[in-house]
Protein backbone atom coordinates (compact mmCIF):
# COMPACT_ATOMS: atom_id res chain seq x y z
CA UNK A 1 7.20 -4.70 2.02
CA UNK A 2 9.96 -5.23 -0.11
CA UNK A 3 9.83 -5.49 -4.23
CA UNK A 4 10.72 -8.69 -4.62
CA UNK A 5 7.42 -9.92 -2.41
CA UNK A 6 5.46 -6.95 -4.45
CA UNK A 7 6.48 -8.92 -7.64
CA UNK A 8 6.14 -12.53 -6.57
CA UNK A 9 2.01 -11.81 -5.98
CA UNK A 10 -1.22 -12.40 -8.51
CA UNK A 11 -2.85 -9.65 -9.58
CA UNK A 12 -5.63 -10.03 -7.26
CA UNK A 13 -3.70 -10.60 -4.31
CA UNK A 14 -1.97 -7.54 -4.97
CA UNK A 15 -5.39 -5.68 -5.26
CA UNK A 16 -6.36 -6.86 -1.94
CA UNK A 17 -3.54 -5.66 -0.86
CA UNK A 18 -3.61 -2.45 -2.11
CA UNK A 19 -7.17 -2.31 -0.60
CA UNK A 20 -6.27 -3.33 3.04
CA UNK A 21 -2.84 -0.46 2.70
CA UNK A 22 -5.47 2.39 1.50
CA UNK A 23 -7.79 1.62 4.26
CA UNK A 24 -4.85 1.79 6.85
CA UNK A 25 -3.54 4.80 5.63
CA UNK A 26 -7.34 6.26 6.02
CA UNK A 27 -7.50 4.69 9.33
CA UNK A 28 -3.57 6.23 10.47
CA UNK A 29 -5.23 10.00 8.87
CA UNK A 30 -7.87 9.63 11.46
CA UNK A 31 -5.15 9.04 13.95
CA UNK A 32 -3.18 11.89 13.27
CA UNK A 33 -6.24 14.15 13.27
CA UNK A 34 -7.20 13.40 16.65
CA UNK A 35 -3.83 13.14 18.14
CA UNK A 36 -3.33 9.24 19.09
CA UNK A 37 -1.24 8.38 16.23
CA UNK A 38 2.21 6.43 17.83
CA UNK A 39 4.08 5.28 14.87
CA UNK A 40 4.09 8.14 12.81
CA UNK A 41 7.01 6.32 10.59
CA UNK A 42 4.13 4.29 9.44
CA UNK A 43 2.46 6.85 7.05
CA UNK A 44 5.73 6.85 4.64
CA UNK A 45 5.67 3.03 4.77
CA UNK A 46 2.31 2.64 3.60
CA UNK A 47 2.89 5.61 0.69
CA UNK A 48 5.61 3.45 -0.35
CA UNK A 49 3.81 0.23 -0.93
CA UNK A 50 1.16 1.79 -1.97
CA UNK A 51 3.22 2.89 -5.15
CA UNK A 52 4.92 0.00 -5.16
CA UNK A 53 2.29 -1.93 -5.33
CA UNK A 54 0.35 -0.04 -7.80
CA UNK A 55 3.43 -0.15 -10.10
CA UNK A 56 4.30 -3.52 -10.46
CA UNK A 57 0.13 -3.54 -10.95
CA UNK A 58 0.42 -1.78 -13.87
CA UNK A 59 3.49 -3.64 -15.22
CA UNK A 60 1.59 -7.05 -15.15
CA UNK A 61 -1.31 -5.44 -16.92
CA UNK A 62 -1.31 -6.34 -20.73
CA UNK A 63 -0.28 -3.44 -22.99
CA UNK A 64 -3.73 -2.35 -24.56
């Protein structure tokens, strides 16, 4: 996911987002564990736009 599309989302679609990349990542863990996982590249992708994600997040939130 590049920034640009991070930056061009609503706040709420970049929570569900966030939601469906944190329950892949969970799901990729359980992969790994028990030794099925096939696109190991994956698990950096998903930290990635995970921080992306949560960063532009944060930048869209008003300053309190």
């Amino acid at each position: 996911m590049k920034i640009d599309e991070v930056r061009g989302l609503t706040p709420d679609q970049l929570s569900e987002t966030l939601l469906n990349l944190k329950k892949e990542q969970f799901n990729l863990r359980f992969q790994k564990a028990t030794g099925q996982m096939e696109k190991t590249h994956r698990v950096g992708e998903i930290r990635k736009d995970i921080a992306r994600i949560k960063t532009v997040l944060r930048s869209k939130q008003p300053a309190a």
